[in-house]
Protein backbone atom coordinates (compact mmCIF):
# COMPACT_ATOMS: atom_id res chain seq x y z
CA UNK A 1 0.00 0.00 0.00
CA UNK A 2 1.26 3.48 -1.35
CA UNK A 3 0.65 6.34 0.93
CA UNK A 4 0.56 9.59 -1.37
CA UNK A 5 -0.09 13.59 -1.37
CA UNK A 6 -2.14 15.27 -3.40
CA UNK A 7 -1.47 19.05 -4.48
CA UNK A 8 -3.88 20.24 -1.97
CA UNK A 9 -2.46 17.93 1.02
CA UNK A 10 -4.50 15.47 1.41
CA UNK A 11 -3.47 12.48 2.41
CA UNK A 12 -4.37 9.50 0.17
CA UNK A 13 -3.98 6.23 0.01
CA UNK A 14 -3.49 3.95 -2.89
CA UNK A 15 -4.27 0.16 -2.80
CA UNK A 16 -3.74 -2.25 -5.03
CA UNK A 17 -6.74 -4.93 -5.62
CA UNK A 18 -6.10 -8.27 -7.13
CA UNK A 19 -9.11 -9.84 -8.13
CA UNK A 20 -9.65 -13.41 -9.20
CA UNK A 21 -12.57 -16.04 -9.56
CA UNK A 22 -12.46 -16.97 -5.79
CA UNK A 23 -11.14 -15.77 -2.76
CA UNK A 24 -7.83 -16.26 -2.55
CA UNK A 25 -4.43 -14.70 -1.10
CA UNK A 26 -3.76 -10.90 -0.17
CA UNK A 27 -1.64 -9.41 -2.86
CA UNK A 28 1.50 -9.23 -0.41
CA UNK A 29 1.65 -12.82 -0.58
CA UNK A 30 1.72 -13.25 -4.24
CA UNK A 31 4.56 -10.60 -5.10
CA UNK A 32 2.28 -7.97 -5.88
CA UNK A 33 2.61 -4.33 -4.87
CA UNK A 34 3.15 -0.51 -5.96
CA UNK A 35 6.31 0.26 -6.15
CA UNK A 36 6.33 3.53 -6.89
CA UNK A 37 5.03 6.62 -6.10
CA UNK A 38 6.70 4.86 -2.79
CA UNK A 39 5.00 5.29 0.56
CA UNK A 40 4.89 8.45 2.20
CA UNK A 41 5.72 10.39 -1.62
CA UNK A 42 4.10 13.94 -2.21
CA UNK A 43 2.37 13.85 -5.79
CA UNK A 44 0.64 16.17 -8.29
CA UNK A 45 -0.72 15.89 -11.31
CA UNK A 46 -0.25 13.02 -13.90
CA UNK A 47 1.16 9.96 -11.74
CA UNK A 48 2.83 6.46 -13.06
CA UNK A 49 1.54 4.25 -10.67
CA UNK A 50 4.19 1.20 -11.02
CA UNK A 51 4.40 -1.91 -10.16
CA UNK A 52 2.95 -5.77 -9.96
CA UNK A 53 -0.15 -7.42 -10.65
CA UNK A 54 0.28 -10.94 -11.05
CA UNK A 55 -1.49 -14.18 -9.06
CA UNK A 56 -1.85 -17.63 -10.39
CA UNK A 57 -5.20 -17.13 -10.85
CA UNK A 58 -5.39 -13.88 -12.37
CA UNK A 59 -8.64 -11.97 -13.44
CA UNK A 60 -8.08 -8.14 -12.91
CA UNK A 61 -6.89 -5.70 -11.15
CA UNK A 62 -7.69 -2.27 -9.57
CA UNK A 63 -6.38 0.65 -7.97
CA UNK A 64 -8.20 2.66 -5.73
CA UNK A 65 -7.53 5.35 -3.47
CA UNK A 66 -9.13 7.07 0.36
CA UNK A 67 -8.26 10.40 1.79
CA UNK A 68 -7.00 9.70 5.09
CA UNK A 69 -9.22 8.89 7.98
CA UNK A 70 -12.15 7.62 5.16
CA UNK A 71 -13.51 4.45 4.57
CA UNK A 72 -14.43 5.16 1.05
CA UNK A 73 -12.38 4.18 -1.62
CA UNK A 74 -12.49 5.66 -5.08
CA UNK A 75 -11.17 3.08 -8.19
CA UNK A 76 -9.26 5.14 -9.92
CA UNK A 77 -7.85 2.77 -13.44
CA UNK A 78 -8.19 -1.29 -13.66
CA UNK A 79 -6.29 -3.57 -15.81
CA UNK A 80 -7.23 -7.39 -17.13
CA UNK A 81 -3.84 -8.11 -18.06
CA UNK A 82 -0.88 -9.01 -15.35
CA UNK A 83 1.22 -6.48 -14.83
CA UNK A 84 5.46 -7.36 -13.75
CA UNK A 85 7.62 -4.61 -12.93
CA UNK A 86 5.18 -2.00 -15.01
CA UNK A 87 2.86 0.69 -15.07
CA UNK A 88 -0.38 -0.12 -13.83
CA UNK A 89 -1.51 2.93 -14.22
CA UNK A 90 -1.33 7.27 -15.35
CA UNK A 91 -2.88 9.24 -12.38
CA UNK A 92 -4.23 12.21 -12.73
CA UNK A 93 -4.77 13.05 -9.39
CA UNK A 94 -6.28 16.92 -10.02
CA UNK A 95 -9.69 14.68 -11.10
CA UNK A 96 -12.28 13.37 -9.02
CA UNK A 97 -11.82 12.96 -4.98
């Protein structure tokens, strides 16, 4: 989990949702994270959100973010292909939230 700033200094957090056919194990156990912007980075703007979406039983993914201290997250881009040492996604984090 990426914590990140936007211009206006708000805290956000960005989350990283592997999503397959069935319940199975939390993305830290299958190698998958964010990588960058890294934890605790200041953003602005248009964002590379990088990193690794991959599970043996692969369906999707999405990222998602929450201001801090809320419980509801926003999806912000989704992907249906698995993602190694990539770019998940361009964030353009002066829309929506």
């Amino acid at each position: 989990m990426a914590t990140v700033r936007r211009k206006y200094g708000r805290i956000l957090t960005v989350v990283l949702l592997l999503l397959w056919g069935w319940v199975g194990t939390a993305a830290g156990q299958t190698g998958s994270g964010i990588g960058q912007p890294a934890s605790g980075e200041t953003v602005a703007g248009i964002v590379e959100v990088r990193g690794t979406a991959v599970h043996p039983d692969f369906l999707r993914y999405e990222l998602a973010f929450a201001q801090a201290g809320s419980s509801e997250w926003i999806v912000f881009a989704e992907g249906d292909q698995p993602v190694i040492g990539g770019v998940l996604a361009v964030w353009d984090t002066t829309v929506g939230g």
